[in-house]
Protein backbone atom coordinates (compact mmCIF):
# COMPACT_ATOMS: atom_id res chain seq x y z
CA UNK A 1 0.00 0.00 0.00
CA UNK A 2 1.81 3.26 -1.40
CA UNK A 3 -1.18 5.57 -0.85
CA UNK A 4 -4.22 6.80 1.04
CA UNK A 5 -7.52 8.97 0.60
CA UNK A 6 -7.26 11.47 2.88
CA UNK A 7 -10.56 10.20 3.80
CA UNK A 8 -9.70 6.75 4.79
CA UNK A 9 -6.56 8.47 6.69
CA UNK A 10 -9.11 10.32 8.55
CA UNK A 11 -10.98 7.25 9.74
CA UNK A 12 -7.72 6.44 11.48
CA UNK A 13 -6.36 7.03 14.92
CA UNK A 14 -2.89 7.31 16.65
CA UNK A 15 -0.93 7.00 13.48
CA UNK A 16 2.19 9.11 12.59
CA UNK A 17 1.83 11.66 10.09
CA UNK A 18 4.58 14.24 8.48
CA UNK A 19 4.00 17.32 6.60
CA UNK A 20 7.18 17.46 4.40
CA UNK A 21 6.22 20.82 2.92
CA UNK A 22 8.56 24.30 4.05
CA UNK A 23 7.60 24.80 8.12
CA UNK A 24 6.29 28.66 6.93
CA UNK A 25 4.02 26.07 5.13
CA UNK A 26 3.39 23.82 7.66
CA UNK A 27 2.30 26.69 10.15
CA UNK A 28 -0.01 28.31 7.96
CA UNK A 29 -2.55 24.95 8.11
CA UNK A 30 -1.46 21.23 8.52
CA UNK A 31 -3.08 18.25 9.00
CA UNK A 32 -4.36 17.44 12.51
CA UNK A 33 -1.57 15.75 14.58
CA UNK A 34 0.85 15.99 11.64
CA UNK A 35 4.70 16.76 12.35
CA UNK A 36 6.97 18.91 10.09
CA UNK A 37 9.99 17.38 8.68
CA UNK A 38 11.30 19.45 5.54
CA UNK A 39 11.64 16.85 2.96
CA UNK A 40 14.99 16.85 1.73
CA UNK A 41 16.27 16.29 5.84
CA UNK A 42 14.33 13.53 6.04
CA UNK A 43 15.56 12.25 2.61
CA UNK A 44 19.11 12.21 3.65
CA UNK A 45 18.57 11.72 7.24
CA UNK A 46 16.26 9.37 7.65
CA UNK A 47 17.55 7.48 10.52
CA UNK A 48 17.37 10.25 12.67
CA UNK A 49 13.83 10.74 12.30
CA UNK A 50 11.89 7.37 11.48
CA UNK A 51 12.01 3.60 12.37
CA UNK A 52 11.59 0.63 9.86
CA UNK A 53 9.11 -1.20 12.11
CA UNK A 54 6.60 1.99 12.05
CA UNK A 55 4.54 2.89 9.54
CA UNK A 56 4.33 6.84 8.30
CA UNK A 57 1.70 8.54 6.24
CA UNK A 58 3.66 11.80 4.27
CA UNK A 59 2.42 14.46 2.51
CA UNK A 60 3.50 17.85 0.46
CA UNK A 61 0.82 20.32 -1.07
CA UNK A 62 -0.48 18.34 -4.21
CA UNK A 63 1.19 14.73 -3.32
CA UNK A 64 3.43 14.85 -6.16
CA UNK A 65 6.78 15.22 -3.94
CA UNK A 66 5.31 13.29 -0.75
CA UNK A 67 4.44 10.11 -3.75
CA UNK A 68 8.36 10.37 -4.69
CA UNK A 69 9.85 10.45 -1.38
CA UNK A 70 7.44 7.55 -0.16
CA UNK A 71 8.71 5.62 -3.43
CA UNK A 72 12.21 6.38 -2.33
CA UNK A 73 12.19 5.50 1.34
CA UNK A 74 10.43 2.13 0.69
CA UNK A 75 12.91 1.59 -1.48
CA UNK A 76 15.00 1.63 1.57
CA UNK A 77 13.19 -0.37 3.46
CA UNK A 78 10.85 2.14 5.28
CA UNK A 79 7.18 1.89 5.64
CA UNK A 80 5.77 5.26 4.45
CA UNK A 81 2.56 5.72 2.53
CA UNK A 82 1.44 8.51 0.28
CA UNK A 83 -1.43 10.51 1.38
CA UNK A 84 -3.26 11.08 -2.23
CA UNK A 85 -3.65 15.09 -3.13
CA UNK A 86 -1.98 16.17 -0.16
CA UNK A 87 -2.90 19.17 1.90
CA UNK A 88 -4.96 20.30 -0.91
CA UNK A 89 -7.12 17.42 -0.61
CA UNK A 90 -7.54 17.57 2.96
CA UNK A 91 -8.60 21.29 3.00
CA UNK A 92 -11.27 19.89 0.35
CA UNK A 93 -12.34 17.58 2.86
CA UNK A 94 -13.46 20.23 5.31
């Protein structure tokens, strides 16, 4: 599983959620209970900020960068999972 709705991810409870869009981004509107990890420091530090025996739901604005990072870090080994239209999607939601 590579990707979510951001309605199923709703439905959901205690699950860990990044925002890998700029923080000015990030503290303009997030997702509820998401964290903010700029992309490109969790790219190339990974280990310093997720485990491979937890799963991670990322995000960006549209879902276009979140979808390549997830492909990348599974690549890796990590479980992370694309949440579909990003942040845009979720302010749809509303």
């Amino acid at each position: 599983m590579n990707s979510i709705s951001i309605n199923d991810l709703l439905k959901m409870n205690n699950i860990n959620i990044i925002d890998i869009r700029n923080r000015n981004s990030y503290v303009m509107g997030h997702i509820p209970q998401a964290i903010n990890i700029d992309e490109y420091d969790l790219l190339f530090n990974t280990a310093n900020y997720l485990d491979k025996n937890t799963r991670y739901y990322l995000y960006c604005d549209y879902g276009n960068r979140s979808e390549q990072l997830v492909n990348k870090l599974n690549s890796r080994g990590y479980d992370t999972v694309n949440i579909d239209g990003g942040y845009h999607n979720y302010l749809l939601s509303k």
